[in-house]
PDB file of N, CA and C in Angstrom:
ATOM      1  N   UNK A   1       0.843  -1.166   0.000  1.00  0.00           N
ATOM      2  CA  UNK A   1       0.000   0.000   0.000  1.00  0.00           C
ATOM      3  C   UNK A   1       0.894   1.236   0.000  1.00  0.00           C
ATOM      4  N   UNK A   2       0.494   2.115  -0.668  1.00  0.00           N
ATOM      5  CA  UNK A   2       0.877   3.738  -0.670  1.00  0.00           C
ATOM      6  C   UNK A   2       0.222   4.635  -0.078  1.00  0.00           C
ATOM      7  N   UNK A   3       1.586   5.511   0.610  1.00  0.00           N
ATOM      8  CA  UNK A   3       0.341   6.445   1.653  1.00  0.00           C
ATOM      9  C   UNK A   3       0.939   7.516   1.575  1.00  0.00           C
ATOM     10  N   UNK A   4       0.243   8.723   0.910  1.00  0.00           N
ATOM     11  CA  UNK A   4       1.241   9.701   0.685  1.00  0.00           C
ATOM     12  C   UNK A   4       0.313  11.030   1.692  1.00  0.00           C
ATOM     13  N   UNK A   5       0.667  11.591   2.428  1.00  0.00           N
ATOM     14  CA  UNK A   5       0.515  12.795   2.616  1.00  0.00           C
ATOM     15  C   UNK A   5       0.399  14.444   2.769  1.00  0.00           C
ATOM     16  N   UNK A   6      -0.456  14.721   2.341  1.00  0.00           N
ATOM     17  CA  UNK A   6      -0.725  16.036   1.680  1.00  0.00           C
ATOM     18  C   UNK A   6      -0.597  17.239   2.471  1.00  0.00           C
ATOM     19  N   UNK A   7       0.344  17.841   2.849  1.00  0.00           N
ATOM     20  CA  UNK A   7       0.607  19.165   3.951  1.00  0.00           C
ATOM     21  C   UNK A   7       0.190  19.980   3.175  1.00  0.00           C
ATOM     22  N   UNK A   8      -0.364  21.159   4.266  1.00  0.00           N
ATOM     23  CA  UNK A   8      -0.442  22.641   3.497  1.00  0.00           C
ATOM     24  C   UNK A   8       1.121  23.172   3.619  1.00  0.00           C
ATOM     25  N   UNK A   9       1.594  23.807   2.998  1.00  0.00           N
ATOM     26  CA  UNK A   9       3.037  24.554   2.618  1.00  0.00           C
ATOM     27  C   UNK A   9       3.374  25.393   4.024  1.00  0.00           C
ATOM     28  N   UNK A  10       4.839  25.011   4.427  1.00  0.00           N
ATOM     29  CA  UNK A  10       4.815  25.637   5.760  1.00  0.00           C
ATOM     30  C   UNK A  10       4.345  25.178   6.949  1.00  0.00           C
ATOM     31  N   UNK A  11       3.629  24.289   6.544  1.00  0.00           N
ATOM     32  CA  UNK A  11       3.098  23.550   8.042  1.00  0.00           C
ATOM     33  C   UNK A  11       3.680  21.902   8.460  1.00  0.00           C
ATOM     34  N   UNK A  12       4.743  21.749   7.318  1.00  0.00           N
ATOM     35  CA  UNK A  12       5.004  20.059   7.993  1.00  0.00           C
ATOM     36  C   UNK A  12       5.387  19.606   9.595  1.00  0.00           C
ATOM     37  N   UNK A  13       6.153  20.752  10.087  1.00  0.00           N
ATOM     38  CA  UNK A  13       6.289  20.140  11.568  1.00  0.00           C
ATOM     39  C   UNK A  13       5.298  20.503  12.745  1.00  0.00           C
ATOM     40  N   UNK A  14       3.819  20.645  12.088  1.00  0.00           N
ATOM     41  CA  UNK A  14       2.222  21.164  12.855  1.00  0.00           C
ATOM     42  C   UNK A  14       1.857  20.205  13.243  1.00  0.00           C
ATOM     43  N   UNK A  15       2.346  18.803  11.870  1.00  0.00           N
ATOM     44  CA  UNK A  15       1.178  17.693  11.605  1.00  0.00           C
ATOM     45  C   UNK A  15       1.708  16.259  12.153  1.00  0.00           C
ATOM     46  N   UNK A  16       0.498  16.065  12.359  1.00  0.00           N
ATOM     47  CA  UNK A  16       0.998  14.591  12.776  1.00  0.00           C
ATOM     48  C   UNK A  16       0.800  13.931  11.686  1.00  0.00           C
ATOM     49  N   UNK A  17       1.679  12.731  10.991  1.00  0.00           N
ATOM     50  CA  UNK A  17       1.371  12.085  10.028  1.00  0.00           C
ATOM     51  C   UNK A  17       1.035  10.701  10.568  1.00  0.00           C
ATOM     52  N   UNK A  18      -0.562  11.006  10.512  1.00  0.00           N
ATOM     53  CA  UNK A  18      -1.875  10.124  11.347  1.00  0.00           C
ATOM     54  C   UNK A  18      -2.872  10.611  11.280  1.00  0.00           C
ATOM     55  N   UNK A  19      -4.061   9.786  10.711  1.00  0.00           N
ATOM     56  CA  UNK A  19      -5.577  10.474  11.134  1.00  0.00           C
ATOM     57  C   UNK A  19      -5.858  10.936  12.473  1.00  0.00           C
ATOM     58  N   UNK A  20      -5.214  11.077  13.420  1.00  0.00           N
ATOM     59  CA  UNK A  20      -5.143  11.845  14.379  1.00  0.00           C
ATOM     60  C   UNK A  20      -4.190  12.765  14.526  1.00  0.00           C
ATOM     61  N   UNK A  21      -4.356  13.454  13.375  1.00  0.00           N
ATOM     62  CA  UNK A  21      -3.572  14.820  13.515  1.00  0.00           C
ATOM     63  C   UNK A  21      -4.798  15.781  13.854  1.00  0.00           C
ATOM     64  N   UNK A  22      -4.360  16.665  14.633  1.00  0.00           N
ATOM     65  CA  UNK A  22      -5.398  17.883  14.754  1.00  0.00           C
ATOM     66  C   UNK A  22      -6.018  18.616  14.078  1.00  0.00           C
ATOM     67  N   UNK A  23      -5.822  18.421  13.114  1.00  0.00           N
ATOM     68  CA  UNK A  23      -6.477  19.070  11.708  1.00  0.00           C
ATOM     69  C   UNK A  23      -7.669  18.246  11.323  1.00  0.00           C
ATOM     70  N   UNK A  24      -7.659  17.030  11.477  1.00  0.00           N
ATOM     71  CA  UNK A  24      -8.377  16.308  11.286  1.00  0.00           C
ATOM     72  C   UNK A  24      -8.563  15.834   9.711  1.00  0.00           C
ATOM     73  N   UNK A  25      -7.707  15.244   9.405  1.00  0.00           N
ATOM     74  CA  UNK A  25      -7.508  14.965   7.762  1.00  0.00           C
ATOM     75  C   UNK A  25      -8.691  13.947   7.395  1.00  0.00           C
ATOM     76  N   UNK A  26      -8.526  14.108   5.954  1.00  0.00           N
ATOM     77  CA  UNK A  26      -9.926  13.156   5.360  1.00  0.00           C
ATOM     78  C   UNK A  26      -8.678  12.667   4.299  1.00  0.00           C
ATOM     79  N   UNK A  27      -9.130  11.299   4.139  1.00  0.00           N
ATOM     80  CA  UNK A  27      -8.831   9.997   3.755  1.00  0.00           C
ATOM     81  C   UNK A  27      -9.468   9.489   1.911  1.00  0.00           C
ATOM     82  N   UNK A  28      -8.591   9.282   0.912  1.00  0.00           N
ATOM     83  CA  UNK A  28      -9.181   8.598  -0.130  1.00  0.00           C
ATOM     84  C   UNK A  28      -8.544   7.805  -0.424  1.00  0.00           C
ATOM     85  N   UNK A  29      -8.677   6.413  -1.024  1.00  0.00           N
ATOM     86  CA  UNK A  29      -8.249   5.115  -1.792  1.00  0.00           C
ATOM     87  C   UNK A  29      -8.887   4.987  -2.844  1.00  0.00           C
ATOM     88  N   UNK A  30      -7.548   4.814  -3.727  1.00  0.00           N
ATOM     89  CA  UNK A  30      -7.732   4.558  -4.936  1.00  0.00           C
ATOM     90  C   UNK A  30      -6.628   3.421  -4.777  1.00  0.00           C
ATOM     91  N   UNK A  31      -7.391   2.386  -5.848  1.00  0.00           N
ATOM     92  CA  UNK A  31      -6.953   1.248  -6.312  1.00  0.00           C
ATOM     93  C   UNK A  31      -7.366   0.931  -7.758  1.00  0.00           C
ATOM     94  N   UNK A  32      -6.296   0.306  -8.645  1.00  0.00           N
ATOM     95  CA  UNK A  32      -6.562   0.388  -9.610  1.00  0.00           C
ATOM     96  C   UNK A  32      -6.019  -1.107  -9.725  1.00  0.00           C
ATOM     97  N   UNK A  33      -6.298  -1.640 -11.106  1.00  0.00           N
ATOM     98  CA  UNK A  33      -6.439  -3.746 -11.152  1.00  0.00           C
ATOM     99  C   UNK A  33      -5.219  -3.862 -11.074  1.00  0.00           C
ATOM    100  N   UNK A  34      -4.620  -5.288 -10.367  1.00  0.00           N
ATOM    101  CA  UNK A  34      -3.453  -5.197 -10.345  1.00  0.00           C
ATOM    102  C   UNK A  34      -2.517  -4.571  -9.602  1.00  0.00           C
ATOM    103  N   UNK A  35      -2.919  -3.499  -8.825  1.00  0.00           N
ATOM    104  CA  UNK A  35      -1.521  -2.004  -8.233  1.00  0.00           C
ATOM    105  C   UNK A  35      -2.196  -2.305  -6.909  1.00  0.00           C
ATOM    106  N   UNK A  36      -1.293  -1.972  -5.731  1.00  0.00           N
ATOM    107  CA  UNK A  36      -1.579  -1.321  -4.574  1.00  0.00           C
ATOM    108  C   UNK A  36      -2.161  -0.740  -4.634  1.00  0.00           C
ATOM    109  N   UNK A  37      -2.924  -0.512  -3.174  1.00  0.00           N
ATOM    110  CA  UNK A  37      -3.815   0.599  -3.345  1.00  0.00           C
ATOM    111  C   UNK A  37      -2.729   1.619  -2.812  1.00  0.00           C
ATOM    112  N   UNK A  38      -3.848   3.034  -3.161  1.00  0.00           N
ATOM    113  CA  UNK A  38      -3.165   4.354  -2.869  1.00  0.00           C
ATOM    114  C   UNK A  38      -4.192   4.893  -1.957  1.00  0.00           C
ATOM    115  N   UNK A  39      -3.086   5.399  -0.700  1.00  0.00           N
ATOM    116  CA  UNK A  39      -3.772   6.263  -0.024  1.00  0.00           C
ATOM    117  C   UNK A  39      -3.633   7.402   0.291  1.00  0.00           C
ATOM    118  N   UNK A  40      -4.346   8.468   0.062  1.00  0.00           N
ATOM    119  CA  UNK A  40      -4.066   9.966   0.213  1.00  0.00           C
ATOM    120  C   UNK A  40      -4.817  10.439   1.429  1.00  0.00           C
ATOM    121  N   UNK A  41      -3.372  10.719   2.228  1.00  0.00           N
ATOM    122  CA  UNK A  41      -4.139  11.505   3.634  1.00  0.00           C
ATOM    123  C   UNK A  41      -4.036  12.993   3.439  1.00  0.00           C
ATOM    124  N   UNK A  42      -5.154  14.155   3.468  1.00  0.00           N
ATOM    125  CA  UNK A  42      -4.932  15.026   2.940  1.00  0.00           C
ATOM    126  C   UNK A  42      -4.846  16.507   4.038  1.00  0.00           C
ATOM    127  N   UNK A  43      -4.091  16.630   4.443  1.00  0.00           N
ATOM    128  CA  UNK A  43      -3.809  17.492   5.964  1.00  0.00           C
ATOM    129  C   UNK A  43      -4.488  18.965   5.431  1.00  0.00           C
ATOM    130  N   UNK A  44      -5.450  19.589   6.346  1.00  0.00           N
ATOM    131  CA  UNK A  44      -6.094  20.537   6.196  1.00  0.00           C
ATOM    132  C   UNK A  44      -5.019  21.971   7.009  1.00  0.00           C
ATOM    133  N   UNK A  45      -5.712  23.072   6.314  1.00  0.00           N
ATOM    134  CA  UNK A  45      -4.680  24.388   7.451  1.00  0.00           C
ATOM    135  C   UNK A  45      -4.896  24.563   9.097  1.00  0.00           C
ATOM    136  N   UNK A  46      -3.571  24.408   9.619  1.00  0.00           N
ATOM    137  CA  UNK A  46      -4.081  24.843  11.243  1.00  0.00           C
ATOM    138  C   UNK A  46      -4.620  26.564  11.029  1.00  0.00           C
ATOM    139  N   UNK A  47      -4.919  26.687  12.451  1.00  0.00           N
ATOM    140  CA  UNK A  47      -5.017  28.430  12.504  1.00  0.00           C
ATOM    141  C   UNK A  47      -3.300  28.707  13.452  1.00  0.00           C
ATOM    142  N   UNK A  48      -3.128  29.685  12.467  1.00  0.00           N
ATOM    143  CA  UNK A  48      -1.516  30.278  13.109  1.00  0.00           C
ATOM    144  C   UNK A  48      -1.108  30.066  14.763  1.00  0.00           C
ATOM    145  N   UNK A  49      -0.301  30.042  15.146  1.00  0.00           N
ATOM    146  CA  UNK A  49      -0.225  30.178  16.753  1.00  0.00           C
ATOM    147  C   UNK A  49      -0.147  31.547  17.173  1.00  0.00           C
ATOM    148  N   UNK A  50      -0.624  31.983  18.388  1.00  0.00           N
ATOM    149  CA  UNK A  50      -0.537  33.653  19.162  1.00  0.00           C
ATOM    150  C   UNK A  50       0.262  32.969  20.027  1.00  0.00           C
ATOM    151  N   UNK A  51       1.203  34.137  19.871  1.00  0.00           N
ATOM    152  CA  UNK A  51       2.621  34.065  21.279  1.00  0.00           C
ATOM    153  C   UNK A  51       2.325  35.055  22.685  1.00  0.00           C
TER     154      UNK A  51
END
């Protein structure tokens, strides 16, 4: 299986790479005859941090 994950730009060290990231990512599989499937975890934007 393939699992690729989709960051918004600037945010890779926000995310957890896990459906339990705080963003709360949504999930698609695609499989095609023959191939692994593919899975796209697709990480949504946090809101900025206040210091």
């Amino acid at each position: 299986m393939h699992v690729l994950h989709q960051i918004p730009a600037r945010q890779t060290r926000r995310h957890d790479r896990t459906l339990d990231c705080p963003c709360g990512p949504s999930q698609t599989v695609m499989k095609r005859p023959g191939e692994q499937p593919a899975v796209t975890i697709t990480h949504h934007a946090l809101p900025k941090e206040t210091r």
